[in-house]
C-alpha atoms as a PDB file:
ATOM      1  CA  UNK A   1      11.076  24.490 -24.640  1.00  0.00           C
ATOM      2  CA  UNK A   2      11.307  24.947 -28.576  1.00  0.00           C
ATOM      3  CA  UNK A   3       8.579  26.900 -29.995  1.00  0.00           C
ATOM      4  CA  UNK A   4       9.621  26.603 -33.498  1.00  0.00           C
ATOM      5  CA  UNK A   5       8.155  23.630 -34.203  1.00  0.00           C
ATOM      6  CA  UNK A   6       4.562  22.562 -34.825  1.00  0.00           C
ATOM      7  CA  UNK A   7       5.131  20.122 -31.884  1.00  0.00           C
ATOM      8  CA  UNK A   8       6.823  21.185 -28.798  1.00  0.00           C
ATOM      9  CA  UNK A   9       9.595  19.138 -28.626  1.00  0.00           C
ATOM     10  CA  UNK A  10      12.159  18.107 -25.855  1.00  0.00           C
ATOM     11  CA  UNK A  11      15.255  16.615 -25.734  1.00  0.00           C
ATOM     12  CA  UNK A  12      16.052  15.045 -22.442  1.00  0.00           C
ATOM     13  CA  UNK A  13      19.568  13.780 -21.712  1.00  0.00           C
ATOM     14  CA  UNK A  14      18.906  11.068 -18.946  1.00  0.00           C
ATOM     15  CA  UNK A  15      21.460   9.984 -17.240  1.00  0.00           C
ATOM     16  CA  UNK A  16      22.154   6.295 -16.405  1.00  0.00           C
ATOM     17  CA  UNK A  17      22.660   7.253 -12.729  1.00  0.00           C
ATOM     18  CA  UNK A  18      19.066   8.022 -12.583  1.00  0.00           C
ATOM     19  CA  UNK A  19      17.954   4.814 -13.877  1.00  0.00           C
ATOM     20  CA  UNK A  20      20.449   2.301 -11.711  1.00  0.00           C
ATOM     21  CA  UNK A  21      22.198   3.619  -8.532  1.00  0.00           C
ATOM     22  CA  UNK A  22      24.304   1.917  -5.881  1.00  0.00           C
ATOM     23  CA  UNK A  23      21.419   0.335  -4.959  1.00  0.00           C
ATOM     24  CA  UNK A  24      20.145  -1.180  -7.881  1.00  0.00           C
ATOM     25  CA  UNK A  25      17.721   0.017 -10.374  1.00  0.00           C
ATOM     26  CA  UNK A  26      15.454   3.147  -8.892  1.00  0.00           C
ATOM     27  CA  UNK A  27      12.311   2.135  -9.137  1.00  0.00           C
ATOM     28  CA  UNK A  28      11.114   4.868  -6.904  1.00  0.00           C
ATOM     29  CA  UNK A  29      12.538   6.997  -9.434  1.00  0.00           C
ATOM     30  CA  UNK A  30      11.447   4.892 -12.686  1.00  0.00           C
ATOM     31  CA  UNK A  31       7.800   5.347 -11.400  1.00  0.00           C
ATOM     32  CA  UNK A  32       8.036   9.398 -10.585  1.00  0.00           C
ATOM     33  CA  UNK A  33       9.413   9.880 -13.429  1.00  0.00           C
ATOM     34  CA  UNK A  34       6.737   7.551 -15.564  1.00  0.00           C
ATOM     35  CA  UNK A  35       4.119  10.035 -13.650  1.00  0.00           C
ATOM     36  CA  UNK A  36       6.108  13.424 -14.331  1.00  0.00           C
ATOM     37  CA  UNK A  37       6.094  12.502 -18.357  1.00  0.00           C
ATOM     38  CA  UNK A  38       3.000  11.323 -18.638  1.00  0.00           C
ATOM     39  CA  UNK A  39       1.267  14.322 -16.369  1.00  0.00           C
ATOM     40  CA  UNK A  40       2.844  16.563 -18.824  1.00  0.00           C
ATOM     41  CA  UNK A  41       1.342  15.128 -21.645  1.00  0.00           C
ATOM     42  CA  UNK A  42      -1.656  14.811 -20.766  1.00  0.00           C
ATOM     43  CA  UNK A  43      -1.681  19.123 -19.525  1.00  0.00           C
ATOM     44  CA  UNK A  44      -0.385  19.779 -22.710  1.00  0.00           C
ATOM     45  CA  UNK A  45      -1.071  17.487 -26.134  1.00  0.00           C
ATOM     46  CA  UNK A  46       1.333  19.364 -28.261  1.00  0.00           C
ATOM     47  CA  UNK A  47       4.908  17.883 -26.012  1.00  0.00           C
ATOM     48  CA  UNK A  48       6.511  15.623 -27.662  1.00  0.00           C
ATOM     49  CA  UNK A  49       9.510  13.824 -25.645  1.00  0.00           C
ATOM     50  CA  UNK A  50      12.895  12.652 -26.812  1.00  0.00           C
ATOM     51  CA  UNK A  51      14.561  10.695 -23.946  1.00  0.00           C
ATOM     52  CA  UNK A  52      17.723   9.343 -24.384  1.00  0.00           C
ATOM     53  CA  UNK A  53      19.526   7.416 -22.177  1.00  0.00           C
ATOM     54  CA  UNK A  54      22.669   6.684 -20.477  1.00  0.00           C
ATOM     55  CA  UNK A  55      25.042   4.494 -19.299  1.00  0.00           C
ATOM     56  CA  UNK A  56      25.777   5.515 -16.139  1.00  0.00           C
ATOM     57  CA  UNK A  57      27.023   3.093 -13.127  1.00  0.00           C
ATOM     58  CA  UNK A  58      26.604  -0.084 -15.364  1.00  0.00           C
ATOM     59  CA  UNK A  59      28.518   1.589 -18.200  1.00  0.00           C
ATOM     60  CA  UNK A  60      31.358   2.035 -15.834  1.00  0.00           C
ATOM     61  CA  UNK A  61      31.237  -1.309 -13.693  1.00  0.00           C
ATOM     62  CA  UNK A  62      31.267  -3.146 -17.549  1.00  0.00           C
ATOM     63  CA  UNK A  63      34.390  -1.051 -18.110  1.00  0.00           C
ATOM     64  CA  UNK A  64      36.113  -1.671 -14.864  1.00  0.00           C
ATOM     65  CA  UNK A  65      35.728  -5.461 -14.933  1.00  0.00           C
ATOM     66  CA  UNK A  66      36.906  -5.888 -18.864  1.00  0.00           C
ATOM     67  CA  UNK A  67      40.008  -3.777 -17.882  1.00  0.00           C
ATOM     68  CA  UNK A  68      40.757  -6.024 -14.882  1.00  0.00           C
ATOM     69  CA  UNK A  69      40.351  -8.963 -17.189  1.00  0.00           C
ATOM     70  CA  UNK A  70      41.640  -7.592 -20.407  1.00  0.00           C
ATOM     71  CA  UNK A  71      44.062  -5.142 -19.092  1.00  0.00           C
ATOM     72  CA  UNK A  72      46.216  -3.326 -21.838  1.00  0.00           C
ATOM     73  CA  UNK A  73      44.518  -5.424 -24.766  1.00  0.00           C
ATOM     74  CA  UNK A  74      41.100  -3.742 -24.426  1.00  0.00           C
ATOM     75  CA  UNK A  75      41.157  -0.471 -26.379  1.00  0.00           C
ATOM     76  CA  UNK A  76      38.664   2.963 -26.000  1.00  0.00           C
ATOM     77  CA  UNK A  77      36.373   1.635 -28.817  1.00  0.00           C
ATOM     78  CA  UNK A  78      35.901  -1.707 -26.985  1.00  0.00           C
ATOM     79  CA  UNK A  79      35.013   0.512 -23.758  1.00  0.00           C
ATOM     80  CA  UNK A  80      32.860   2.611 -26.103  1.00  0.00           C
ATOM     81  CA  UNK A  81      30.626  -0.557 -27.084  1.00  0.00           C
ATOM     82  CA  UNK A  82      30.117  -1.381 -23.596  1.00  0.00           C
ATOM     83  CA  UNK A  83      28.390   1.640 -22.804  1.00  0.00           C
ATOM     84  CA  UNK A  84      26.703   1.984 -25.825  1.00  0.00           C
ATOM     85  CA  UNK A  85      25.169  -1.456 -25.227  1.00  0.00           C
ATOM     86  CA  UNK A  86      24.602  -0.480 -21.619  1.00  0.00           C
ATOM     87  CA  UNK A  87      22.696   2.285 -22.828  1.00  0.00           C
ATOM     88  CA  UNK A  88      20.778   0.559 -24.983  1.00  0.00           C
ATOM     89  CA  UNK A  89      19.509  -1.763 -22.383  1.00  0.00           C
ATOM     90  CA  UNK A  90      18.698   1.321 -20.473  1.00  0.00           C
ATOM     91  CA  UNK A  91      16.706   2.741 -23.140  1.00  0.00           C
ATOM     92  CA  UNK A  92      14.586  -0.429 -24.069  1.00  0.00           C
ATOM     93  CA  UNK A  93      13.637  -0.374 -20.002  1.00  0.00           C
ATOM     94  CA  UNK A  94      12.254   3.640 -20.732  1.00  0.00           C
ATOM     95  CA  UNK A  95      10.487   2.664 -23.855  1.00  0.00           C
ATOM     96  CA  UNK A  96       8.952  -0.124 -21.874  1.00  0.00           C
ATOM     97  CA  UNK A  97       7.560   1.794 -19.171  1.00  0.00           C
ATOM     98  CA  UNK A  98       6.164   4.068 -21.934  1.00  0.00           C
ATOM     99  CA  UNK A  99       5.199   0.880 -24.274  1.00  0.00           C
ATOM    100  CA  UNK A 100       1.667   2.988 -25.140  1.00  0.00           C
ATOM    101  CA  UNK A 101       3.143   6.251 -25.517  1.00  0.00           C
ATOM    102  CA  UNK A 102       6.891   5.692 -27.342  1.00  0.00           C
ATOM    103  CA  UNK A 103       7.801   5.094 -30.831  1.00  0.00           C
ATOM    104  CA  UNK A 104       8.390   1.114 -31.342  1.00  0.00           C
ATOM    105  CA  UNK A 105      11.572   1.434 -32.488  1.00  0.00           C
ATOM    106  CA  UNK A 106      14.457   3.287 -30.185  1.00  0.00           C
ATOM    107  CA  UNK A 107      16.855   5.475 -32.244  1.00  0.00           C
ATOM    108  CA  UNK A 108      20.475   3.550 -32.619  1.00  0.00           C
ATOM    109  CA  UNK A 109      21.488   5.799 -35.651  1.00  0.00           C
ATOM    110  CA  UNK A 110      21.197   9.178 -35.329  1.00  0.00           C
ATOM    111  CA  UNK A 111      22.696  10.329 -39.020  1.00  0.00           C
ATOM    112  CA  UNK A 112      19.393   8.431 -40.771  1.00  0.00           C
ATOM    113  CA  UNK A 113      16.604   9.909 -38.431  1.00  0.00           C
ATOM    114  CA  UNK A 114      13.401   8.884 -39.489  1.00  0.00           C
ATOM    115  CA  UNK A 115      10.761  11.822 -38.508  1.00  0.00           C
ATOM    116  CA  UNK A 116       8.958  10.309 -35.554  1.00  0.00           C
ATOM    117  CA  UNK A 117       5.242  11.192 -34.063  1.00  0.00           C
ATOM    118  CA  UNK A 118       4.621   9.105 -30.962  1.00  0.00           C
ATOM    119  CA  UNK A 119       4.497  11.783 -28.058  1.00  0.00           C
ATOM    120  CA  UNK A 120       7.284   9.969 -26.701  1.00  0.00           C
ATOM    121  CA  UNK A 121      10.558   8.742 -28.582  1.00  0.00           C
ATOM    122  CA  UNK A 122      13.635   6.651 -26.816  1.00  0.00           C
ATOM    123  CA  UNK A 123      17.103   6.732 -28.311  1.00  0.00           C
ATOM    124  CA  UNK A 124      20.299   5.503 -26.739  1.00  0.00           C
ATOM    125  CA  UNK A 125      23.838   5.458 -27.417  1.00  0.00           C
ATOM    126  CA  UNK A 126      25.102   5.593 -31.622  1.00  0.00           C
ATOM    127  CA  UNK A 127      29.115   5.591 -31.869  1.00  0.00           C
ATOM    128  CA  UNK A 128      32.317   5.174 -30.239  1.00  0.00           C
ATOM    129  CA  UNK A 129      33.939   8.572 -29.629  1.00  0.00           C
ATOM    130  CA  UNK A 130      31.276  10.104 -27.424  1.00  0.00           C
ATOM    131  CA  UNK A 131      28.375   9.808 -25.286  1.00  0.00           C
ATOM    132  CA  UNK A 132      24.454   9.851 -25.313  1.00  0.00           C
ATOM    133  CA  UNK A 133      25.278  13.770 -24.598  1.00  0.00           C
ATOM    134  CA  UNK A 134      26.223  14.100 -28.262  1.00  0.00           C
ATOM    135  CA  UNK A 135      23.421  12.356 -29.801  1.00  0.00           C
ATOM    136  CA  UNK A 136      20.939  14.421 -27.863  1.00  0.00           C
ATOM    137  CA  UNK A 137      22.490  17.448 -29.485  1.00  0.00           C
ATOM    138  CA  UNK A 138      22.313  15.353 -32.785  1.00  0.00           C
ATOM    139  CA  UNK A 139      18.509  15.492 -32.424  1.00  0.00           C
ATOM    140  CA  UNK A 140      17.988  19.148 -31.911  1.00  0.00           C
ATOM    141  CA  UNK A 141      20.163  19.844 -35.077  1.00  0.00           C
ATOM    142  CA  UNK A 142      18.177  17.669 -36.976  1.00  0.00           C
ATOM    143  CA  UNK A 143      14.378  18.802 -35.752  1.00  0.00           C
ATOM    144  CA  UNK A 144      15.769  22.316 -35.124  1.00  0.00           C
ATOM    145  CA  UNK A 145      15.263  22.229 -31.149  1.00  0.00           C
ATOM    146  CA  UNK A 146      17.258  24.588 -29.416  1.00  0.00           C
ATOM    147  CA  UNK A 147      17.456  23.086 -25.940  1.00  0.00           C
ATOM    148  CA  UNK A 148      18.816  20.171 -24.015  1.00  0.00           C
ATOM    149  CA  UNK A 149      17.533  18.989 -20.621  1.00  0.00           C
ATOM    150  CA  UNK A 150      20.486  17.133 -19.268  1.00  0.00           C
ATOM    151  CA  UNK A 151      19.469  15.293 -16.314  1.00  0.00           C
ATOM    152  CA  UNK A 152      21.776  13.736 -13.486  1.00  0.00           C
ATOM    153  CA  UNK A 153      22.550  13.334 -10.095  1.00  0.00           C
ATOM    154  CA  UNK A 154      23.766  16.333  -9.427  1.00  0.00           C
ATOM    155  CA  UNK A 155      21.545  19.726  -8.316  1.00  0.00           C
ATOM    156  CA  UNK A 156      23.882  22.262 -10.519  1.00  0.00           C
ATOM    157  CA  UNK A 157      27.763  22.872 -11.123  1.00  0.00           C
ATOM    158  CA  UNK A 158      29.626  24.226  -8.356  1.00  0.00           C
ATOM    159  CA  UNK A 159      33.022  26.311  -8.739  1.00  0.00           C
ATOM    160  CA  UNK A 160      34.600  23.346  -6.963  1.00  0.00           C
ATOM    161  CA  UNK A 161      33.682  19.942  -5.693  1.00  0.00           C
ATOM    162  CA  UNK A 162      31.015  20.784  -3.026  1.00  0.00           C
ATOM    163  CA  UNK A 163      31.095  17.504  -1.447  1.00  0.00           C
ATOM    164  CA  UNK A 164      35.169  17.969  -0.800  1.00  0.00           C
ATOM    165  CA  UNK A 165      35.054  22.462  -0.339  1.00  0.00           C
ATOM    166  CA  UNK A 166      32.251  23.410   2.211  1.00  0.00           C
ATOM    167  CA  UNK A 167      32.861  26.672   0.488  1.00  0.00           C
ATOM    168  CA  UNK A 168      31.864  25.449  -2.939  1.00  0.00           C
ATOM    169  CA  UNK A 169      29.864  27.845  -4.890  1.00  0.00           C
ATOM    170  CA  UNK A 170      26.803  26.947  -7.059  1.00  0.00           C
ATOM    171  CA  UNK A 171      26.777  28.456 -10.479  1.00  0.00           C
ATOM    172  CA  UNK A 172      23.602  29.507 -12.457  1.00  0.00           C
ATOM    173  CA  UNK A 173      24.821  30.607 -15.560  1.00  0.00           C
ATOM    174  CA  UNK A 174      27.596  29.524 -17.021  1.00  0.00           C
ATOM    175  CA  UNK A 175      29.227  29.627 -20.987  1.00  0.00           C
ATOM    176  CA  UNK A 176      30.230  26.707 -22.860  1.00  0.00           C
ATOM    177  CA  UNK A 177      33.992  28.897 -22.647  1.00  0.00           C
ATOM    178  CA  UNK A 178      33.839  29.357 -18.955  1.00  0.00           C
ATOM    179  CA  UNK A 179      32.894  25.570 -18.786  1.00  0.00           C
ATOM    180  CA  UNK A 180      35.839  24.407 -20.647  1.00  0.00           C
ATOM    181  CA  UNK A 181      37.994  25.680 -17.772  1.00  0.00           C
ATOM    182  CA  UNK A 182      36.224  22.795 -15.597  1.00  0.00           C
ATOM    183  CA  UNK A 183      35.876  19.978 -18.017  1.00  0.00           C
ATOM    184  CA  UNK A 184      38.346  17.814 -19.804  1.00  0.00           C
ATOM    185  CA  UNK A 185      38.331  18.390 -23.889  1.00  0.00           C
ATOM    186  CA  UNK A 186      39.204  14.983 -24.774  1.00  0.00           C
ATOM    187  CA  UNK A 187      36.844  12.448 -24.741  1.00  0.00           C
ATOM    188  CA  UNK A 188      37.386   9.084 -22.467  1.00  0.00           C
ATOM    189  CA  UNK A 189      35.061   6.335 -22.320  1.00  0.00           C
ATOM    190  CA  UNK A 190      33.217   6.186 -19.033  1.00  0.00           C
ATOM    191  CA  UNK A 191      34.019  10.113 -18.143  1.00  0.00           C
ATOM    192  CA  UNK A 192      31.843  11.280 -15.646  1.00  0.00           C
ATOM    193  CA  UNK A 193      31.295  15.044 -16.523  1.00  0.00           C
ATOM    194  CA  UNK A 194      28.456  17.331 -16.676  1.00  0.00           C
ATOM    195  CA  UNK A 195      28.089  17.507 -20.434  1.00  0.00           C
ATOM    196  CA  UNK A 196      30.569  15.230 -22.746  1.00  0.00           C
ATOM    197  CA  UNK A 197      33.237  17.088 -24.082  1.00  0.00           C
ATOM    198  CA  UNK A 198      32.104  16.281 -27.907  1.00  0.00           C
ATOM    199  CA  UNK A 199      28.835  16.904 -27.153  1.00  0.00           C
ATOM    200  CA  UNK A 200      29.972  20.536 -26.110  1.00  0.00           C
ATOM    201  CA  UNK A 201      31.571  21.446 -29.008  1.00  0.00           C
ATOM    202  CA  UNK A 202      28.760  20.872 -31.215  1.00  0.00           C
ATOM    203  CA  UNK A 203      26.512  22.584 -28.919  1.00  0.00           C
ATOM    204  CA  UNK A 204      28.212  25.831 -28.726  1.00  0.00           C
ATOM    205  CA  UNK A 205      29.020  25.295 -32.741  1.00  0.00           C
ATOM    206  CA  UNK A 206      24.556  24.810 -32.942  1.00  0.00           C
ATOM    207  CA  UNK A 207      24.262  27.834 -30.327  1.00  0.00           C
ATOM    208  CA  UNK A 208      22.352  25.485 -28.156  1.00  0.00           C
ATOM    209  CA  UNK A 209      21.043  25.882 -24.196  1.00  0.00           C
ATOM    210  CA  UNK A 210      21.897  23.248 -22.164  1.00  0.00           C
ATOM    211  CA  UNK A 211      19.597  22.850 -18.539  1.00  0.00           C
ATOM    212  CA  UNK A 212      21.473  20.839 -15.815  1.00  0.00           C
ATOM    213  CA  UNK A 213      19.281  19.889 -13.658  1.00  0.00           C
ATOM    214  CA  UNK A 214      18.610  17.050 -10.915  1.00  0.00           C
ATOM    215  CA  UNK A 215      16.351  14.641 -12.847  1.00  0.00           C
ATOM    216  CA  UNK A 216      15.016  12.992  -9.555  1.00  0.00           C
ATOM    217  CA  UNK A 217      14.102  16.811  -8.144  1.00  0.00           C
ATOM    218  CA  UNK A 218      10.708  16.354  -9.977  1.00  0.00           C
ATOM    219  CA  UNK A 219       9.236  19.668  -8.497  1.00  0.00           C
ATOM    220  CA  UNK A 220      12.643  21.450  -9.487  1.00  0.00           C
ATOM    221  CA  UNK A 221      12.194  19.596 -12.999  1.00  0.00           C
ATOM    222  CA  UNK A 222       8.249  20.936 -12.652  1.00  0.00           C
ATOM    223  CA  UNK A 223       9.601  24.787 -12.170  1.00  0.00           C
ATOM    224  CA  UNK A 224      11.427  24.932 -14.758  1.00  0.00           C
ATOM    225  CA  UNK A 225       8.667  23.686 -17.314  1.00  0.00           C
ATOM    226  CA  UNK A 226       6.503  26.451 -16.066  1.00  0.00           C
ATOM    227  CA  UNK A 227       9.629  29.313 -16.335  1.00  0.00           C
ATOM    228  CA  UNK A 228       9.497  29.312 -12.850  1.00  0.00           C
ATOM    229  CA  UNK A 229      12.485  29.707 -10.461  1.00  0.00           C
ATOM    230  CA  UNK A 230      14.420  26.842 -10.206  1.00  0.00           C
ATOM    231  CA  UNK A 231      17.562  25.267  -9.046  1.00  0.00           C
ATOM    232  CA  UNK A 232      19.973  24.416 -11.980  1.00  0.00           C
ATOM    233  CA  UNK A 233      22.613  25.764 -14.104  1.00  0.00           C
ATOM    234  CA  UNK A 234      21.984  27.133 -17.821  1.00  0.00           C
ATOM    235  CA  UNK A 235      25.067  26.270 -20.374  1.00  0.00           C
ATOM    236  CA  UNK A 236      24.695  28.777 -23.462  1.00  0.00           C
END
């Protein structure tokens, strides 16, 4: 957590996959995670939360179906609204569930940022050209916050595909050079990566920490709050 500031501020990169599975939207999840926010608060007044949200498996379905329809007309920045409109839906579900706690207005545009002092703040997706990954990092350049919780469906990064290699090694510690070697540099609408490609750049550029971490593993998430051991991989 950034100590810099006179609030302690985090950034937490939620991923869409949290909020709707295969299932259907996880309200099991929705509700622990409602708890786990609002627990932390209230143990410590100084927090101050900056969730934004993803696409996720909506994003993708959105772009799956236009391409079947559209087919070679539909181009990356059509894809790129999609999702960004996906996310925004996402988002205005968060900042509901948080309706006493969150800033009224979710952050769209993250080059104008307005300074913000609800305990709780909601942005979703900005641009074409990237994803919600990059406009977390946005928001620690701008309030000077040096972290970014990214939180999927996925425990850690492995060496290889763990659910393909029995064999697959977990990784704890990782650069933002080492990941390069695993992740695709150019950006593609939809992409399902641990961190966004652009979003990487500008984090290493910023010299920023990235925590992957299972966001539904809410005594994992717990740990790591209180600098205890916990199971995750650090980007730096």
């Amino acid at each position: 957590m950034d100590k810099n500031n006179q609030k302690d501020r985090v950034v937490i990169s939620l991923g869409g996959s949290l909020i709707f599975t295969d299932q259907g939207l996880d309200t099991e999840f929705l509700s622990e995670f409602n708890k786990f926010i609002r627990k932390k608060l209230a143990d410590n007044n100084s927090y101050q939360f900056f969730i934004i949200t993803g696409g996720g498996k909506v994003a993708r379905q959105y772009r799956d179906v236009s391409k079947e329809v559209l087919g070679p007309m539909l181009t990356s920045e059509d894809l790129d609204w999609l999702g960004i409109h996906t996310t925004r839906l996402n988002a205005h579900l968060i900042r509901t569930i948080f309706r006493d706690l969150a800033d009224p207005a979710i952050i769209k545009d993250y080059e104008n940022l307005k300074e913000a002092k609800a305990p709780v703040v909601i942005g979703a997706g900005w641009k074409p050209g990237w994803s919600t990954d990059y406009d977390a990092v946005l928001l620690c350049e701008k309030y000077k916050i040096n972290t970014v919780m990214n939180l999927s469906n996925i425990d850690r990064l492995y060496d290889k595909d763990p659910k393909q290699f029995p064999d697959a090694k977990p990784i704890d510690k990782i650069t933002w050079k080492e990941l390069r070697q695993f992740v695709d540099q150019e950006w593609r609408p939809g992409m399902n990566v641990p961190f966004d490609p652009i979003a990487s750049k500008k984090a290493e550029k910023l010299g920023l920490k990235v925590a992957l971490l299972k966001g539904n593993d809410l005594d994992n998430l717990d740990k790591y709050f209180k600098n205890n051991k916990f199971i995750g991989t650090i980007i730096t």
